[in-house]
Protein backbone atom coordinates (compact mmCIF):
# COMPACT_ATOMS: atom_id res chain seq x y z
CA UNK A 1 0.00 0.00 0.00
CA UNK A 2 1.24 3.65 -0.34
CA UNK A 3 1.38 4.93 3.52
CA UNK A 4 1.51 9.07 3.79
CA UNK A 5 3.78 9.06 7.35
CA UNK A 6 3.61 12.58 9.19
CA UNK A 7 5.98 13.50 11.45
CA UNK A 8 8.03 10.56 9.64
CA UNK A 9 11.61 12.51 9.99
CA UNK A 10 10.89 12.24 14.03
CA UNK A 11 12.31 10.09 16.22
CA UNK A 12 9.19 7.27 16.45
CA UNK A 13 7.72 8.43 13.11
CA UNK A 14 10.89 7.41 11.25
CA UNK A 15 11.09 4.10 12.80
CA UNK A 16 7.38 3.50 11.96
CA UNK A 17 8.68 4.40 7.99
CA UNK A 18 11.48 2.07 8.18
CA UNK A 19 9.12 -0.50 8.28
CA UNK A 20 6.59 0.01 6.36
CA UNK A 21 9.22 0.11 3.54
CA UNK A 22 10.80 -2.96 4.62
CA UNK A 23 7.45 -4.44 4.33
CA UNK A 24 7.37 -3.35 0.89
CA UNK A 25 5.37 -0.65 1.66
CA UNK A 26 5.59 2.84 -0.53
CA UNK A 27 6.18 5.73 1.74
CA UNK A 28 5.08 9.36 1.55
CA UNK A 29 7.01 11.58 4.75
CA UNK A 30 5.53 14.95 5.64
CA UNK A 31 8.00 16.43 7.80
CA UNK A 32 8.56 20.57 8.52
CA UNK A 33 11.96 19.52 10.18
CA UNK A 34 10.95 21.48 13.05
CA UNK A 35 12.06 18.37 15.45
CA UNK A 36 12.15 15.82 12.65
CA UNK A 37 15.62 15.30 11.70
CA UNK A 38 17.38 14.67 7.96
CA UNK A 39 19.46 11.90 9.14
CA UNK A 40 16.42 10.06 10.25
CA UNK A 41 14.68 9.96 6.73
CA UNK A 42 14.75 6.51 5.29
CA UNK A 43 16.20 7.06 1.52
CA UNK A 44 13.69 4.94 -0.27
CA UNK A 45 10.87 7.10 0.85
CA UNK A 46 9.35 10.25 -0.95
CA UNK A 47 9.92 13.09 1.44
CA UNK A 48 8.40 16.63 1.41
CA UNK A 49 9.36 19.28 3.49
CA UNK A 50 5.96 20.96 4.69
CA UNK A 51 3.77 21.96 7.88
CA UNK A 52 0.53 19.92 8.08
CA UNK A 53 -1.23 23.37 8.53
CA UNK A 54 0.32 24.25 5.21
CA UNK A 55 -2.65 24.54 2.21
CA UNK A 56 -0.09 22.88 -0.30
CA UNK A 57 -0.83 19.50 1.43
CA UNK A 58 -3.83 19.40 -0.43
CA UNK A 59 -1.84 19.17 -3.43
CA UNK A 60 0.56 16.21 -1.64
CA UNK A 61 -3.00 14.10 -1.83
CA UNK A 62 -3.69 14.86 -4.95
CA UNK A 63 -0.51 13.80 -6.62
CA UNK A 64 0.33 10.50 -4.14
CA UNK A 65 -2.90 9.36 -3.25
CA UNK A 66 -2.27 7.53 -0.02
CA UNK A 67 -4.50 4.53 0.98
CA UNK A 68 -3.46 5.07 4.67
CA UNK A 69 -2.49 7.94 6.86
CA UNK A 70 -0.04 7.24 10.19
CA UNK A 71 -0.24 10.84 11.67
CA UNK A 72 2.72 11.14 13.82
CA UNK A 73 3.26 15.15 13.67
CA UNK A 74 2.45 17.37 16.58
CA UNK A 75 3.56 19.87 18.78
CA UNK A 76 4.35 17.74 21.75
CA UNK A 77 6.25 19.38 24.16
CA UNK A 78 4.11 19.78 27.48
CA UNK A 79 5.71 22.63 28.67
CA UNK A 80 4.91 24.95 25.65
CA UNK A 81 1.72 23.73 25.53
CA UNK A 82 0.97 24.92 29.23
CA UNK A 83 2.81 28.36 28.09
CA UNK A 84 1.33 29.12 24.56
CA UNK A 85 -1.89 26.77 24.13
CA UNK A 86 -2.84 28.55 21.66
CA UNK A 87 -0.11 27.47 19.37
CA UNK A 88 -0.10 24.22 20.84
CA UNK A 89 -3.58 23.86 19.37
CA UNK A 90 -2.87 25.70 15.53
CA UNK A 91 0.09 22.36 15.15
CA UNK A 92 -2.15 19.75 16.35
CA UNK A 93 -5.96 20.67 15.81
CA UNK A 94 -6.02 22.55 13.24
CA UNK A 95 -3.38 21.04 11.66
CA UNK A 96 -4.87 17.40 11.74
CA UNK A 97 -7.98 18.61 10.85
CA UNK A 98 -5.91 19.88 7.32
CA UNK A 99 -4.51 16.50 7.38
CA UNK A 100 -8.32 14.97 7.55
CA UNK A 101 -10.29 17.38 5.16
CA UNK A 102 -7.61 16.24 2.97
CA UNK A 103 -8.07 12.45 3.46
CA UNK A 104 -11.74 12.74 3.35
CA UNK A 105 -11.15 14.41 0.02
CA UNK A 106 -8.61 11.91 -1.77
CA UNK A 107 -10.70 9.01 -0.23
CA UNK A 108 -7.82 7.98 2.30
CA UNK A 109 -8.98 4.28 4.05
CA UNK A 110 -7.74 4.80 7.23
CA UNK A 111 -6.09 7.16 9.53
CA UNK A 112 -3.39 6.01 12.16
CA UNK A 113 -3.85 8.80 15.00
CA UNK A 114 -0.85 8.85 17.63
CA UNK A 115 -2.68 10.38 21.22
CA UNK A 116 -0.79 10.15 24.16
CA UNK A 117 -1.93 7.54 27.36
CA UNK A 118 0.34 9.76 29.60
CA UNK A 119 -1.94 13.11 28.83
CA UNK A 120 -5.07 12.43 28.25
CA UNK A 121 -6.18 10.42 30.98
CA UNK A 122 -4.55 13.20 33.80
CA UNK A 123 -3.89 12.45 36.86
CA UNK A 124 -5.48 8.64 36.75
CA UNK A 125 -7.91 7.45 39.42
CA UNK A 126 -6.97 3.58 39.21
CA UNK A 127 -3.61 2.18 37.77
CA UNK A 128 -2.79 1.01 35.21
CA UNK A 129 -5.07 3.65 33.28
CA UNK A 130 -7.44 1.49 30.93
CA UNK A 131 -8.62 3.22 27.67
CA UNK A 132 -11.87 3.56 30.11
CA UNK A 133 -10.60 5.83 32.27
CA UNK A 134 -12.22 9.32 32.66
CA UNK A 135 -10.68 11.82 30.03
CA UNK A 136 -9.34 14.90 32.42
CA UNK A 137 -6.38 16.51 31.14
CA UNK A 138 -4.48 18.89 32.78
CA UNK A 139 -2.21 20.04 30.05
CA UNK A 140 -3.09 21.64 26.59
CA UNK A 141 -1.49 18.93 24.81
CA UNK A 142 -3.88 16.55 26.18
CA UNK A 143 -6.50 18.35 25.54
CA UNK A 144 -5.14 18.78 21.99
CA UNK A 145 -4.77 14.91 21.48
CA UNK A 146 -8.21 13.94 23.00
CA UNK A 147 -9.72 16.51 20.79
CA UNK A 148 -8.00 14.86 17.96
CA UNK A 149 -9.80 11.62 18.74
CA UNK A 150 -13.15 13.04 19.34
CA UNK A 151 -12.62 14.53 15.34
CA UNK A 152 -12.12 11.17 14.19
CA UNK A 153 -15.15 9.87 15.85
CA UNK A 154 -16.86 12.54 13.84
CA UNK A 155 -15.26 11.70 10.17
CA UNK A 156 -15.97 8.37 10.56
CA UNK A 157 -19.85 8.89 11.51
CA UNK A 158 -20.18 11.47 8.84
CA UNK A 159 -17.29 10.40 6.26
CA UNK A 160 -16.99 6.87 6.81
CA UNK A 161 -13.19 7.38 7.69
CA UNK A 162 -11.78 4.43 9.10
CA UNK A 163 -9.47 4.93 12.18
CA UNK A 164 -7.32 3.47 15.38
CA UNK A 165 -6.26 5.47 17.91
CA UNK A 166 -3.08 4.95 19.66
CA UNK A 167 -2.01 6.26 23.19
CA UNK A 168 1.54 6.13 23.45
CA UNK A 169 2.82 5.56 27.21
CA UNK A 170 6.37 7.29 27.54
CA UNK A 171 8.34 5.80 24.26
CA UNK A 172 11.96 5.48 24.53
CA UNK A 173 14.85 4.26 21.77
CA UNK A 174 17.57 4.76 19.48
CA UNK A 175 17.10 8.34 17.06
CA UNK A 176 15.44 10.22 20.80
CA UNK A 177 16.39 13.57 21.32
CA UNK A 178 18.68 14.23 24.07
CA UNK A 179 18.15 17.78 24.22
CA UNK A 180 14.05 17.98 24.42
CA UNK A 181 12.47 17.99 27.24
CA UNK A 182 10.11 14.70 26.41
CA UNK A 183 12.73 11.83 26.38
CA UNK A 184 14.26 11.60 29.81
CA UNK A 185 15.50 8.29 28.88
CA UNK A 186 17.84 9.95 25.83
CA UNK A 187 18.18 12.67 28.48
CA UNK A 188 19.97 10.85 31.29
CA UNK A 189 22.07 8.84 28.34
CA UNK A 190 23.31 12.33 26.77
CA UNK A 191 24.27 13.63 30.68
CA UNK A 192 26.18 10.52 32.27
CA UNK A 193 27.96 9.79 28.94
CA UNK A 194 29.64 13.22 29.27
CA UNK A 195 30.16 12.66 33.25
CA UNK A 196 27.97 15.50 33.81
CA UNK A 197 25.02 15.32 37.11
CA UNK A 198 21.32 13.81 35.93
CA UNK A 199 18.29 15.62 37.77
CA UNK A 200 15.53 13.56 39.13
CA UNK A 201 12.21 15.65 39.31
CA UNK A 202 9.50 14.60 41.91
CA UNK A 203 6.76 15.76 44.33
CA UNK A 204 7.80 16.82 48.22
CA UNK A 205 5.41 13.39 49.12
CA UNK A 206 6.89 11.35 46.39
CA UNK A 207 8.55 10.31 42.93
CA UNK A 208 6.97 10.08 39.92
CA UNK A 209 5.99 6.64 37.76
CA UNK A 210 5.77 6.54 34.33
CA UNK A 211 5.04 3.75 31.64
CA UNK A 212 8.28 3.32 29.44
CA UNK A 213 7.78 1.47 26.24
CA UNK A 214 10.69 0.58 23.69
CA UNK A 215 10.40 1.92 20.20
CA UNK A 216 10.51 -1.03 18.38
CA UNK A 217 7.62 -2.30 20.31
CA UNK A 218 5.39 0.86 19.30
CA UNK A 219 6.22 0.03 15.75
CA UNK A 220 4.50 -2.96 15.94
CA UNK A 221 1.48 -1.55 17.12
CA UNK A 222 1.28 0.59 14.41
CA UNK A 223 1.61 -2.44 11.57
CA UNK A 224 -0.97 -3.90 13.70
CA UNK A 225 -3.07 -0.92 13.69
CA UNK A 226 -3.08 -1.27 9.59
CA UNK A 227 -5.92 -4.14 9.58
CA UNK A 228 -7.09 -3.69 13.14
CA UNK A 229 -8.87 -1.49 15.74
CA UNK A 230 -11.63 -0.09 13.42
CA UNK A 231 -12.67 2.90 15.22
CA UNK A 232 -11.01 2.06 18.51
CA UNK A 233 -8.45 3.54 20.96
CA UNK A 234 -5.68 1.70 22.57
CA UNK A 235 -2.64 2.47 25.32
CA UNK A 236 0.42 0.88 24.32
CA UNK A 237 2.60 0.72 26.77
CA UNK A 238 3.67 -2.38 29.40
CA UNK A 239 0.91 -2.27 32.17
CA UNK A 240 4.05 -1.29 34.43
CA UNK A 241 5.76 2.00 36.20
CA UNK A 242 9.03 2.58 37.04
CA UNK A 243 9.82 5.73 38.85
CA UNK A 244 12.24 8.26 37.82
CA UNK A 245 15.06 7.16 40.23
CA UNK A 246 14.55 3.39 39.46
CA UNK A 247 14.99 4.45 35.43
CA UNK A 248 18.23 6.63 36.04
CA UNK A 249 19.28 3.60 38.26
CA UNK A 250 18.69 1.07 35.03
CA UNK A 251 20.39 3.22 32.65
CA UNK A 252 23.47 3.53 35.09
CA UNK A 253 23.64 -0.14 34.89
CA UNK A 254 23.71 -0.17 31.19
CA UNK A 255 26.04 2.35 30.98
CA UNK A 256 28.17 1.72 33.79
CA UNK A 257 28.16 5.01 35.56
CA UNK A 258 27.72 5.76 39.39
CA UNK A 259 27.02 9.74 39.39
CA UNK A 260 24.88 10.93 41.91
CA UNK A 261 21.83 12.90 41.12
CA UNK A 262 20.76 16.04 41.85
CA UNK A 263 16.78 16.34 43.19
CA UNK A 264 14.23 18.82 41.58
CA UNK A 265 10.76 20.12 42.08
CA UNK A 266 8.13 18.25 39.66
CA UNK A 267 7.36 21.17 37.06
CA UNK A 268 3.59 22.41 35.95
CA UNK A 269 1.62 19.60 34.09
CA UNK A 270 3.94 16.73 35.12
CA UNK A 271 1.79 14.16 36.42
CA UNK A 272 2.74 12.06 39.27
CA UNK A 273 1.55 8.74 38.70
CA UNK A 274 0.86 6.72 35.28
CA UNK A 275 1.26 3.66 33.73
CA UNK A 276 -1.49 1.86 31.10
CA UNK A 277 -3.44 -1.18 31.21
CA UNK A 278 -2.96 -2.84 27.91
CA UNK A 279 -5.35 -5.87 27.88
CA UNK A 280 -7.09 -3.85 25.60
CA UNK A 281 -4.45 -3.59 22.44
CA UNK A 282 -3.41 -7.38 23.70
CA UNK A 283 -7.09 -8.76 22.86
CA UNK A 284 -8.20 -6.63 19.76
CA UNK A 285 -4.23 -5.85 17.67
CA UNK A 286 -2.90 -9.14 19.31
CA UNK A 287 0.14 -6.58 20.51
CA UNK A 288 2.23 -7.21 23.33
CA UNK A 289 5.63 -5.52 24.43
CA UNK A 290 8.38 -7.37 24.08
CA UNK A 291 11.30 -5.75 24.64
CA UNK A 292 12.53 -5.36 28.58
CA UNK A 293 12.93 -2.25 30.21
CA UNK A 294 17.15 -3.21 30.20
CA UNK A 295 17.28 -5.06 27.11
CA UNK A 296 15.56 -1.59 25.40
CA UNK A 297 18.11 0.68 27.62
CA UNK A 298 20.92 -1.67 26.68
CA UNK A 299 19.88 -0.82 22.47
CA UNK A 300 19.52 3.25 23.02
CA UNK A 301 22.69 3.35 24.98
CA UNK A 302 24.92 1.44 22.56
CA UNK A 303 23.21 3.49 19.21
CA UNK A 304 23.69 6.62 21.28
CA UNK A 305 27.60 5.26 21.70
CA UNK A 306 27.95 4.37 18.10
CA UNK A 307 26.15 7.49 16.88
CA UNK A 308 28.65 9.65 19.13
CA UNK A 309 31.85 8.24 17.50
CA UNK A 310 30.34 8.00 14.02
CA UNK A 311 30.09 12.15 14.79
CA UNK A 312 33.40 12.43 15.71
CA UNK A 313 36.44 13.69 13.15
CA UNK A 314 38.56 11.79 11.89
């Protein structure tokens, strides 16, 4: 099938294209490079450099005619959400609702929608979260995402749009940025492999859990997604949390470092406590994780290694 990817120069997005062409997939990438990166574009796909609020995507449908639509871009950092919603919601409401006008138009089959299980759910009421769970965000961003799925729900009723929704827990791997502020995994690998002091952020009554999901895992809920899930939400994640001290522990281990941390006060938005049920995705996608928490730390650490010497000169 010919797959339009957006957000396919990111850091999950590009993984997702990687193997949809070694599937034997054709691949369309809509990237604006903003946090997409060139190294990360997979050579045998067709890439164009353009916002998803842009007009000219309408003539990107036109000319490739996509069967399928895995819409990775957004603006997803929580903290300019909280401090310019109003931008937050331009990149990812009115900006998937470009992306939708325009499937509904070239008669996409399906849309791919990437929400987030760590946003929209808030602060959850019973761990693990289940898909369920009471929809209270208390960021923009999940506000954003949730309104995201409830325009789907709509375009399917009205334009018989086919659609799965998937809500990422906190997604960790090789290509992560080191220097956002959404992949403290990447985060704590960039700071102990130059020697320099991690920060742990929690609450005066406690640390924070979070649900931490290997890349190549998500991938394969999104090829499941392809043929499953009709009009259905799902967490993918691993039904587990680790806290914040317990990860920096872990990647320590896999690194072999011993540098003691520095504490911090949990910042606006952060939410203290999540992790996702995933019965759900395991029933109706047949998806289960199955990479470890080490194993997946092991694989980011050494590709952040190997990507660090490939960088330096000669």
């Amino acid at each position: 099938m010919k797959v339009l990817v957006t957000g396919g120069a990111g850091f999950i997005g590009s993984h997702v294209v990687d193997r949809l062409i070694a599937d034997g997939h054709q691949v369309v990438v809509v990237d604006d490079l903003s946090n997409g990166k060139r190294e990360n574009l997979n050579p045998a796909a067709t890439f164009y450099q353009m916002d998803i609020q842009d007009p000219a995507l309408a003539d990107l449908f036109e000319k490739e005619k996509p069967e399928i639509v895995n819409h990775h871009a957004a603006q997803m950092d929580v903290r300019r959400a909280v401090e310019d919603p109003v931008f937050d919601a331009r990149v990812n409401i009115l900006g998937f609702l470009n992306v939708l006008e325009n499937c509904v138009r070239h008669q996409v089959r399906k849309v791919i929608f990437i929400s987030s299980g760590g946003a929209v759910y808030g602060e959850p009421e019973q761990l693990p979260a289940e898909e369920t769970h009471p929809i209270r965000p208390i960021t923009p961003y999940g506000v954003t995402k949730y309104t995201g799925e409830k325009y789907l729900y709509f375009y399917r009723a009205v334009h018989k749009l086919d659609y799965t929704v998937l809500r990422y827990a906190n997604v960790y791997g090789p290509r992560q940025d080191p220097h956002g502020e959404a992949g403290v995994v990447a985060i704590f690998i960039g700071l102990l492999a130059r020697g320099e002091t991690p920060t742990v952020f929690r609450y005066p009554d406690g640390e924070m859990l979070r649900d931490y999901v290997f890349v190549r895992d998500v991938v394969e809920a999104n090829i499941a997604a392809m043929s499953r899930g009709s009009g259905q939400e799902f967490n993918i994640g691993t039904g587990r949390g680790t806290s914040v001290s317990d990860l920096l522990a872990a990647v320590q281990r896999v690194m072999g470092t011993d540098i003691e941390p520095r504490y911090g006060a949990a910042r606006p938005g952060e939410i203290r406590q999540t992790y996702l049920a995933i019965e759900r995705a395991a029933r109706l996608l047949d998806w289960r994780p199955k990479v470890s928490l080490e194993q997946g730390l092991y694989e980011t650490a050494e590709w952040f290694r190997q990507h660090a010497q490939a960088k330096k000169p000669a």
